[in-house]
Structure formats: C-alpha cells, structure tokens
Protein backbone atom coordinates (compact mmCIF):
# COMPACT_ATOMS: atom_id res chain seq x y z
CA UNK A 1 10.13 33.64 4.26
CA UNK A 2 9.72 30.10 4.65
CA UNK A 3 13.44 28.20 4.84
CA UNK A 4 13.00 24.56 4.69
CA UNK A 5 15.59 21.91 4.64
CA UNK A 6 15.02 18.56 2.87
CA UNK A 7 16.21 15.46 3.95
CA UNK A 8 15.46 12.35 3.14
CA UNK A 9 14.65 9.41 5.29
CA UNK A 10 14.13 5.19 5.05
CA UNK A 11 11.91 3.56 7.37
CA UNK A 12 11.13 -0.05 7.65
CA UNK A 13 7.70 -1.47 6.35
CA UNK A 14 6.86 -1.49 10.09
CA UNK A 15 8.40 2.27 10.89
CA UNK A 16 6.00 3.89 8.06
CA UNK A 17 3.31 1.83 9.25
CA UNK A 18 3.85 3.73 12.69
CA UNK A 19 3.83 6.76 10.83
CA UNK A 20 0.86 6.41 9.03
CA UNK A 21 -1.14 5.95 11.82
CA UNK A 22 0.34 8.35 13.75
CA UNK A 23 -0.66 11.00 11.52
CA UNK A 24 -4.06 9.23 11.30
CA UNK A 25 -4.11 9.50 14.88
CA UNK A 26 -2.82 13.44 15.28
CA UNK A 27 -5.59 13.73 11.89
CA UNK A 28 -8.51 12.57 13.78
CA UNK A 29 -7.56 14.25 17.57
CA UNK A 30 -7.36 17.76 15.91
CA UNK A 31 -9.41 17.27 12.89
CA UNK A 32 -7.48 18.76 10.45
CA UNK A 33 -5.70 17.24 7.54
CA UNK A 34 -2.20 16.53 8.50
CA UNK A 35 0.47 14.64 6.50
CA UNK A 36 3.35 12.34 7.98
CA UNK A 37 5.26 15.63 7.31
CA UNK A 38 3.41 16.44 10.21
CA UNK A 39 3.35 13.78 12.71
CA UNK A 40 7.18 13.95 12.65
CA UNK A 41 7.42 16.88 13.30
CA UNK A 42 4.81 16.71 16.35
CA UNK A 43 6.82 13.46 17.09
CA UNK A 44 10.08 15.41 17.32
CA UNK A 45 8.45 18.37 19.55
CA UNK A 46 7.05 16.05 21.71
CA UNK A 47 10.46 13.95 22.35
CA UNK A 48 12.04 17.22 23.20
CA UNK A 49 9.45 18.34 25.64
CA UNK A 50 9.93 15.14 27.12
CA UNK A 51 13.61 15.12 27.54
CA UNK A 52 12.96 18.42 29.24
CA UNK A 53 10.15 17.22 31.46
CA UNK A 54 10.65 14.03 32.55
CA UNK A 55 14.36 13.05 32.44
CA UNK A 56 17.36 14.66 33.61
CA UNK A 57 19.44 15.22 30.63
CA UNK A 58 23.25 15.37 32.84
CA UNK A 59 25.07 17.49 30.10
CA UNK A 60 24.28 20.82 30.37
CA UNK A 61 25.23 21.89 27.01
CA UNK A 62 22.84 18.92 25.65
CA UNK A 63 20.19 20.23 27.97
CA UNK A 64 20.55 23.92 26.37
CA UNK A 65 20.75 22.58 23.14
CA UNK A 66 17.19 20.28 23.68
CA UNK A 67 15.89 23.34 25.24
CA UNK A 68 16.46 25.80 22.74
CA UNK A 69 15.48 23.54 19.73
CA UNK A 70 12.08 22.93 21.42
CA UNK A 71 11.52 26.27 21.79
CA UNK A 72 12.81 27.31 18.38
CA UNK A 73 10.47 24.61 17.05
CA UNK A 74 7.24 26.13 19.19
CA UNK A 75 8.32 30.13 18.00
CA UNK A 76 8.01 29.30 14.61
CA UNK A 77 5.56 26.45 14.62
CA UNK A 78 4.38 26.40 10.91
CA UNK A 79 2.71 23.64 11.08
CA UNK A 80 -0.61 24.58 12.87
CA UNK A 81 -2.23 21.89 15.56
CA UNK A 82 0.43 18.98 15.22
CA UNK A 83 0.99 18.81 18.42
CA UNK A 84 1.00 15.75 20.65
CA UNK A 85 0.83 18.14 24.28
C-alpha cells in the first residue's frame, strides 16, 4: 500500500526556479524522468544525510530523530534514482 500525505507548499518565483532546475539537474545525472516531486524529496534525503555526516547535531533526541527519518526515507524509497549521494 502506498500512504502518501499531501501538503501543500509556496515558493518564491526564485525558489521554484531552484526547483526546476534541480529536477532538471537530478533528470539529466540519472536519466530518468523525474518531477520536482522528486527533487524534493532527493533534496530532503540529502539534507538529512548531511546533518548526519558532516555536522554534529548536539541534541541527541534530534540526532535520533534525523537518523531514523533518513533511514525510514532510504527503506521505503519509492521514488527510484532521486538521489543526490
């Protein structure tokens, strides 16, 4: 079964333009047909890796929480070769 949640967001002229090439970008890297659906999504996983990686999150029950989300995200990754890693 496939739960999805929708929620709606408002980006600036400049913030969709971001987005639109971004999922130009992750379109032509792994040559598929991706949607800004997509690239934030990939966007997201990737900001959580990198609050794992590279910065010391000091909370540990915001570190847990980062952690588990990325890897929740990875187990049921739906969404093929959106990935930014």
């Amino acid at each position: 079964m496939d739960a999805r949640t929708e929620i709606s967001l408002r980006f600036t002229p400049q913030e969709q333009a971001g987005l639109t090439a971004l999922a130009a970008g992750l379109r032509a890297v792994v040559e598929s047909d991706l949607t800004e659906e997509d690239a934030v999504v990939a966007a997201m996983e990737f900001a959580l890796t990198r609050l794992i990686d590279d910065f010391e999150v000091p909370d540990p029950t915001a570190r847990d929480q980062v952690q588990q989300a990325r890897d929740e995200l990875r187990a049921h990754w739906i969404r093929g070769n959106a990935s930014l890693m």
